[in-house]
N, C-alpha and C. Protein backbone atom coordinates (compact mmCIF):
# COMPACT_ATOMS: atom_id res chain seq x y z
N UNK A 1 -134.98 157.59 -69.45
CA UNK A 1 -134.17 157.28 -70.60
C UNK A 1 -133.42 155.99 -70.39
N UNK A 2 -133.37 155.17 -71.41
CA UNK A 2 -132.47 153.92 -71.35
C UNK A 2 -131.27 154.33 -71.50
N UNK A 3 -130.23 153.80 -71.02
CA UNK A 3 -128.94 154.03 -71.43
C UNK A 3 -128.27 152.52 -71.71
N UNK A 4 -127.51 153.31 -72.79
CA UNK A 4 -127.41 151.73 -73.49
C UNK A 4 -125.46 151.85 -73.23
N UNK A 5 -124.75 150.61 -72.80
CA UNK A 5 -123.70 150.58 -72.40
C UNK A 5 -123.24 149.53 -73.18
N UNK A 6 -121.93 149.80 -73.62
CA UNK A 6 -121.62 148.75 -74.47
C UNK A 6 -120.08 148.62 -73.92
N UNK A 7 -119.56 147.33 -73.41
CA UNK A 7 -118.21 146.85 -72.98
C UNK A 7 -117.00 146.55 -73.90
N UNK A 8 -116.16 147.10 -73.55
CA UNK A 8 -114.80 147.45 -74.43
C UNK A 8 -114.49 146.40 -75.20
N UNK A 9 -114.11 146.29 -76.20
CA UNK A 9 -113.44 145.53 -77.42
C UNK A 9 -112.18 144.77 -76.89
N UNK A 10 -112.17 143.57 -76.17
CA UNK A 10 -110.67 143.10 -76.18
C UNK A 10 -110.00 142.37 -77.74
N UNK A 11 -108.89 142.29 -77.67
CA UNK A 11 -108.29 141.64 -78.34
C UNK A 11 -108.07 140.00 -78.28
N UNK A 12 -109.18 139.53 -78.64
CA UNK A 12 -108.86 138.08 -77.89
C UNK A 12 -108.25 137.87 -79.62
N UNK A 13 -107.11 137.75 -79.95
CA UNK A 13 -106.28 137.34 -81.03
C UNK A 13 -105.47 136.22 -80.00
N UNK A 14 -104.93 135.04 -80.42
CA UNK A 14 -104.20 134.71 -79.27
C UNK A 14 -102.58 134.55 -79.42
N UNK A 15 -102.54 134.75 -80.98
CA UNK A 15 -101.19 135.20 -81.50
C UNK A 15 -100.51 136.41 -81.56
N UNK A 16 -101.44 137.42 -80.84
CA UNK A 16 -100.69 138.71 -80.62
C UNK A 16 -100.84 138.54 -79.62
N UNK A 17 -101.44 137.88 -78.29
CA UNK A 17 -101.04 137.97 -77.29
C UNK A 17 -100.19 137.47 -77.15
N UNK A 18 -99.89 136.10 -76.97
CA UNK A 18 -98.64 135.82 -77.20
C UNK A 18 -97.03 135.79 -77.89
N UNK A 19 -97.72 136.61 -78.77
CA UNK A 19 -96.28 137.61 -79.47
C UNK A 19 -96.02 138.82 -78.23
N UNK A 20 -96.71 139.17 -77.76
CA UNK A 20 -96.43 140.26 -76.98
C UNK A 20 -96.04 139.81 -75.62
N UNK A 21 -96.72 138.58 -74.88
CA UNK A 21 -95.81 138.05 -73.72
C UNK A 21 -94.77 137.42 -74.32
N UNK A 22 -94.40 137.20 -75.40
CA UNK A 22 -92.85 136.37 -75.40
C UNK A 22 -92.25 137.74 -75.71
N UNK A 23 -92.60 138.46 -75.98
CA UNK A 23 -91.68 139.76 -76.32
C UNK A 23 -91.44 140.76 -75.05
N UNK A 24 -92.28 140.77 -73.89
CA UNK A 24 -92.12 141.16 -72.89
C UNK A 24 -90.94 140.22 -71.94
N UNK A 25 -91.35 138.88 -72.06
CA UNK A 25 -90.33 138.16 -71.60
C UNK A 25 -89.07 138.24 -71.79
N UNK A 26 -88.86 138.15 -73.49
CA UNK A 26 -87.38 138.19 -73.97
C UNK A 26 -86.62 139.41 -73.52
N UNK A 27 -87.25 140.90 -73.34
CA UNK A 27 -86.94 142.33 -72.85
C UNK A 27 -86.69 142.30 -71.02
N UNK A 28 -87.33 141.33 -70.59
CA UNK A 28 -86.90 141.01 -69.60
C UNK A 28 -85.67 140.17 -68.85
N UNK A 29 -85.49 139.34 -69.80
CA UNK A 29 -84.26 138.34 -70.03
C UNK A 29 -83.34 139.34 -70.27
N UNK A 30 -83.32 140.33 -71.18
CA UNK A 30 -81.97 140.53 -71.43
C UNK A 30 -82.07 141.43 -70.61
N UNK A 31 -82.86 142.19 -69.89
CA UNK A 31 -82.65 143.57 -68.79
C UNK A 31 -82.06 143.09 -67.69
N UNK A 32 -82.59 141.40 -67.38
CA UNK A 32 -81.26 140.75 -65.84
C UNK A 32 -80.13 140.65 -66.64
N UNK A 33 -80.06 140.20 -67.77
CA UNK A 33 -78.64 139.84 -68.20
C UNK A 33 -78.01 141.25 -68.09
N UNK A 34 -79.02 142.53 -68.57
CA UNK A 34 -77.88 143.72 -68.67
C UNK A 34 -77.50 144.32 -67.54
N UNK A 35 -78.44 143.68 -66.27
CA UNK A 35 -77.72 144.21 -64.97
C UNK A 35 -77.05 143.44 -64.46
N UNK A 36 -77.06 142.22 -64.33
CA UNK A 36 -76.29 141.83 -63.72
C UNK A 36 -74.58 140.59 -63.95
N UNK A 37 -74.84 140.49 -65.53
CA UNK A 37 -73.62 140.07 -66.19
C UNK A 37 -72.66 140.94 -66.19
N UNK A 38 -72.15 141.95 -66.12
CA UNK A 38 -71.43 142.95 -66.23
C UNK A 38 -71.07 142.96 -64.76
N UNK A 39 -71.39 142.68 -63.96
CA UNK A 39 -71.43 142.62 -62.27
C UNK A 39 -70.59 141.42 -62.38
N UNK A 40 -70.63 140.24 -62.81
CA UNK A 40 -70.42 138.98 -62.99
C UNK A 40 -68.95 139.34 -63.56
N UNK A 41 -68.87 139.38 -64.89
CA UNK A 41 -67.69 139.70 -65.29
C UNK A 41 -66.87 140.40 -64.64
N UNK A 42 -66.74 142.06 -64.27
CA UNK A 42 -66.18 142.41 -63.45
C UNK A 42 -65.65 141.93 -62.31
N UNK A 43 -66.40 141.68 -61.82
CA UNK A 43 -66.11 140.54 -60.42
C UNK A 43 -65.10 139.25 -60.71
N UNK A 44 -65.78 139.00 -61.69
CA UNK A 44 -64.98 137.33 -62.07
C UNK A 44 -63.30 137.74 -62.36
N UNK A 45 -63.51 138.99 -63.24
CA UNK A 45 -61.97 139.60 -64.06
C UNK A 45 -61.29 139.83 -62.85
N UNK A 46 -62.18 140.48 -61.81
CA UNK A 46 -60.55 141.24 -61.30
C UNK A 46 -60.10 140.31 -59.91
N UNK A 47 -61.23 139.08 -59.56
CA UNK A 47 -60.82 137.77 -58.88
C UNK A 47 -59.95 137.21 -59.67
N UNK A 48 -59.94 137.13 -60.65
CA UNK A 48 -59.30 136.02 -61.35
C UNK A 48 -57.68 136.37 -62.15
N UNK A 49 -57.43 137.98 -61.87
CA UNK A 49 -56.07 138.60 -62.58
C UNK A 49 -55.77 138.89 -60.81
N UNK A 50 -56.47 139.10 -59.79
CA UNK A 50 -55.53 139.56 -58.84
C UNK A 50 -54.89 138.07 -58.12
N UNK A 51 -55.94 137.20 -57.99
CA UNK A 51 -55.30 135.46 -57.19
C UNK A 51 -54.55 134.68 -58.21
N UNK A 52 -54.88 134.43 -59.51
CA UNK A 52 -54.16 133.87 -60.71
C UNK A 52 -53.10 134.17 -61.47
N UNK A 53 -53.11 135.85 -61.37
CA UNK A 53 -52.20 136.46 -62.18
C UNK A 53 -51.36 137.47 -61.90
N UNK A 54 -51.66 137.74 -60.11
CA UNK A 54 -51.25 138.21 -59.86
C UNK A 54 -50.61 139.87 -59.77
N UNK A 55 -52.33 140.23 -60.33
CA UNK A 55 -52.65 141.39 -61.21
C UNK A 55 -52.87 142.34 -60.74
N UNK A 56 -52.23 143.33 -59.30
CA UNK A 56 -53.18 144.48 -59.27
C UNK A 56 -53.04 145.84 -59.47
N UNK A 57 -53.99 146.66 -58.83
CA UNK A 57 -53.86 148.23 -58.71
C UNK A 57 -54.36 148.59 -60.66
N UNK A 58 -53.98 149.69 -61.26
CA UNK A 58 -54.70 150.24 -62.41
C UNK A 58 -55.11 149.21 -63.21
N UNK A 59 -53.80 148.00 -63.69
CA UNK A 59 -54.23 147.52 -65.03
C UNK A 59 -55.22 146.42 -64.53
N UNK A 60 -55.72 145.90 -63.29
CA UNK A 60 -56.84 145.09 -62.55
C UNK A 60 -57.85 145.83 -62.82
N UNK A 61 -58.45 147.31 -62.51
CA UNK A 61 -59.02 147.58 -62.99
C UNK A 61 -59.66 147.93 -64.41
N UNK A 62 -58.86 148.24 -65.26
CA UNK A 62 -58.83 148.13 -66.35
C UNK A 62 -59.23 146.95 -67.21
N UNK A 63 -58.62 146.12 -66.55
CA UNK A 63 -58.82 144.88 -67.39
C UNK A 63 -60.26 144.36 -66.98
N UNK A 64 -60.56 144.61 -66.07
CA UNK A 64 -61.99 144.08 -65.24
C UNK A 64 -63.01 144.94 -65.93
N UNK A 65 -62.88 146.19 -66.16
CA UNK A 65 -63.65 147.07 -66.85
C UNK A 65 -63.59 146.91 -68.41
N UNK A 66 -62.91 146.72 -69.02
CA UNK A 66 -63.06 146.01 -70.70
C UNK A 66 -63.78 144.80 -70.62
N UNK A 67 -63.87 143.74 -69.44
CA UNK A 67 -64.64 142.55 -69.45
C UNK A 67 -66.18 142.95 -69.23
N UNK A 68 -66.31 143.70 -68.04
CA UNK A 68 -67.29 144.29 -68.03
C UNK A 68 -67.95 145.15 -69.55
N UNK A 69 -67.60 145.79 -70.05
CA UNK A 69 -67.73 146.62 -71.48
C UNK A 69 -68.16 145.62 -72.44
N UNK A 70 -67.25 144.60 -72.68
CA UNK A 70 -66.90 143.34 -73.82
C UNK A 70 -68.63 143.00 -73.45
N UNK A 71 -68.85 142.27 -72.15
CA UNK A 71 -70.23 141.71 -71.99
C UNK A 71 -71.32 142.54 -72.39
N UNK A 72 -71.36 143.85 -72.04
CA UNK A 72 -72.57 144.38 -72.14
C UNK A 72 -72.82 144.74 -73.73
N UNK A 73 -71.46 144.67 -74.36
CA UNK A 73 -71.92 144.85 -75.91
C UNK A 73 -72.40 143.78 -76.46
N UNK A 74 -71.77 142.49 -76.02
CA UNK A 74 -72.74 141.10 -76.69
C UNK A 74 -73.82 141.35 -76.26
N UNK A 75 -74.41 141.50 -75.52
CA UNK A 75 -75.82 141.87 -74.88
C UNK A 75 -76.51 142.22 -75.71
N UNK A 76 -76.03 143.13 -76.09
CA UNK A 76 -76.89 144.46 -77.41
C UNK A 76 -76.63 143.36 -78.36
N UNK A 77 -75.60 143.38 -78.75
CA UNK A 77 -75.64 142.44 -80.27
C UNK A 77 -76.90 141.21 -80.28
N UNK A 78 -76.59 140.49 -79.15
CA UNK A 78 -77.51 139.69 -79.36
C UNK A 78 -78.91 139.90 -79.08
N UNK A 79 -79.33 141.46 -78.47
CA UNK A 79 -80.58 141.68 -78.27
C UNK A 79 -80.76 141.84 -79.28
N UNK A 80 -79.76 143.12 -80.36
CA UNK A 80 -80.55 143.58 -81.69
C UNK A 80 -80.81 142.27 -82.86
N UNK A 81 -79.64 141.23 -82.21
CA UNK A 81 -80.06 139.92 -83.11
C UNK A 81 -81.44 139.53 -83.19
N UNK A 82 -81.61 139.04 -81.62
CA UNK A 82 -83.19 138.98 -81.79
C UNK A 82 -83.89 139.50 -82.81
N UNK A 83 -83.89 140.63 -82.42
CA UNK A 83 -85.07 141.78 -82.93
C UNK A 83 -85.45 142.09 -84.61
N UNK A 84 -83.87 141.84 -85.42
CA UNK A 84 -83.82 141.88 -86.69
C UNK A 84 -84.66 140.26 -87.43
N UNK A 85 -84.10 139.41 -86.35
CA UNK A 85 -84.72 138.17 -86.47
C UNK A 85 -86.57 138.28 -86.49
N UNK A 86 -86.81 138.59 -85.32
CA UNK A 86 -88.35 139.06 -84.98
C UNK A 86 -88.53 139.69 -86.29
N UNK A 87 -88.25 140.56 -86.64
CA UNK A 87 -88.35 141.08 -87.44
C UNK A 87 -88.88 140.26 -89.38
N UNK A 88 -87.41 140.02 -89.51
CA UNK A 88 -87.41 138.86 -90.69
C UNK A 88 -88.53 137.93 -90.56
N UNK A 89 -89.05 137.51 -89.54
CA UNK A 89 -90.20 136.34 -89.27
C UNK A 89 -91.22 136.72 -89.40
N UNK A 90 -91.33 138.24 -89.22
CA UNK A 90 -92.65 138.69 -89.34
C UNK A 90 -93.15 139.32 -90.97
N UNK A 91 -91.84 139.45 -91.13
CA UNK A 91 -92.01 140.41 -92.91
C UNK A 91 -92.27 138.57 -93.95
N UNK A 92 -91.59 137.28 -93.37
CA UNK A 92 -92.07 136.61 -94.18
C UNK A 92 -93.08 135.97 -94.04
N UNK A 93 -93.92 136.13 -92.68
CA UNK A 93 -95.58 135.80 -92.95
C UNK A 93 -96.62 136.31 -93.47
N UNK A 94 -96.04 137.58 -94.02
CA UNK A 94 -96.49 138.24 -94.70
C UNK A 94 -97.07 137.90 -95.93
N UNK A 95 -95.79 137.63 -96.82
CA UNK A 95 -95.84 137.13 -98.05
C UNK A 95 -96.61 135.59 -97.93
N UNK A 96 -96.62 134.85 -96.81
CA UNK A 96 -97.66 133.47 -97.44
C UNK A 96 -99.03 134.18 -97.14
N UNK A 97 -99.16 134.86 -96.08
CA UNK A 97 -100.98 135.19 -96.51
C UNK A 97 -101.08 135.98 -97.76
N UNK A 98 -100.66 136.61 -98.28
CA UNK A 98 -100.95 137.54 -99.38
C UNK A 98 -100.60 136.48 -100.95
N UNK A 99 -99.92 135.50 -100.83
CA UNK A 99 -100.15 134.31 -101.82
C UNK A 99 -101.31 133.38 -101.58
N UNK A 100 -101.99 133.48 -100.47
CA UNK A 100 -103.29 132.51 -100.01
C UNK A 100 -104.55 133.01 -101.03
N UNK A 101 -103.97 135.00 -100.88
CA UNK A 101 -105.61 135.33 -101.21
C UNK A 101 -104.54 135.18 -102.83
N UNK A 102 -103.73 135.52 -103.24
CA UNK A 102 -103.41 135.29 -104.59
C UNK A 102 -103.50 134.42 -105.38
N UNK A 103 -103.34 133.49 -105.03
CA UNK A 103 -103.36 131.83 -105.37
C UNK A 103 -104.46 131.39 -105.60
N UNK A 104 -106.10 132.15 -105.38
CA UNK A 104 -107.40 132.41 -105.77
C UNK A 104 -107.34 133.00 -106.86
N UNK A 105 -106.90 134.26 -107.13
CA UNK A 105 -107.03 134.89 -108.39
C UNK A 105 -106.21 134.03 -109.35
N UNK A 106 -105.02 133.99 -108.98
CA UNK A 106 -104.48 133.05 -110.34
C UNK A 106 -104.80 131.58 -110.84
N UNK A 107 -105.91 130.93 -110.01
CA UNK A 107 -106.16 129.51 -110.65
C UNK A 107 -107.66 130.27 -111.03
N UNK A 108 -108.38 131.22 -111.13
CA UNK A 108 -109.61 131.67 -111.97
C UNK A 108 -108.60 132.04 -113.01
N UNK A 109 -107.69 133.20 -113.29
CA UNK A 109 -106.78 133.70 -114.47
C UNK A 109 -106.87 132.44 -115.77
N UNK A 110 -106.34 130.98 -115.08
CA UNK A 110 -105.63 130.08 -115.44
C UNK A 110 -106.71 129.01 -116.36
N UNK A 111 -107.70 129.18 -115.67
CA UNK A 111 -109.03 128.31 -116.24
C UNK A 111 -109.38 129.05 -117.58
């Protein structure tokens, strides 16, 4: 019997690949930023209220921990920025291909 073998279907699109490595990238960017800015801040806050300001014991911590907090929420904000963005960019390429094939029917309509 012959056996007949046929090799998997890639996706050679090269705009979804590369939508998908810049999107792996950007998820990566912000996963160092979300570990280790918050490390940064903290650190920076409670160097900088205990030698400068002369700041310590509870409200050093405290205050180092709202800096820490403060950062990791821009984080999000500006990840979900991205993403709504990604988003918006993708819902309006939409609409020019679907006027490409339209823009056929309406100059036959028009004649």
């Amino acid at each position: 019997m012959e056996e007949i073998t046929t090799a998997p279907q890639q996706d050679d699109d090269p705009v979804a690949s590369r939508r998908g490595t810049s999107a792996a990238a950007w998820l990566l960017l912000y996963s160092v930023a979300m570990f280790t800015l918050p490390f940064v801040a903290f650190y920076g806050t409670r160097y900088g209220l205990t030698h400068y300001l002369h700041i310590d014991g509870f409200p050093n911590t405290c205050g180092s921990v709202v800096a820490a907090v403060l950062v990791v929420n821009v984080i999000i904000f500006l990840y979900a920025v991205r993403g709504y963005e990604d988003a918006k960019d993708d819902d309006d390429q939409k609409p020019e291909e679907e006027t490409n094939d339209g823009g056929k029917d309406e100059t036959k309509k028009s004649k």
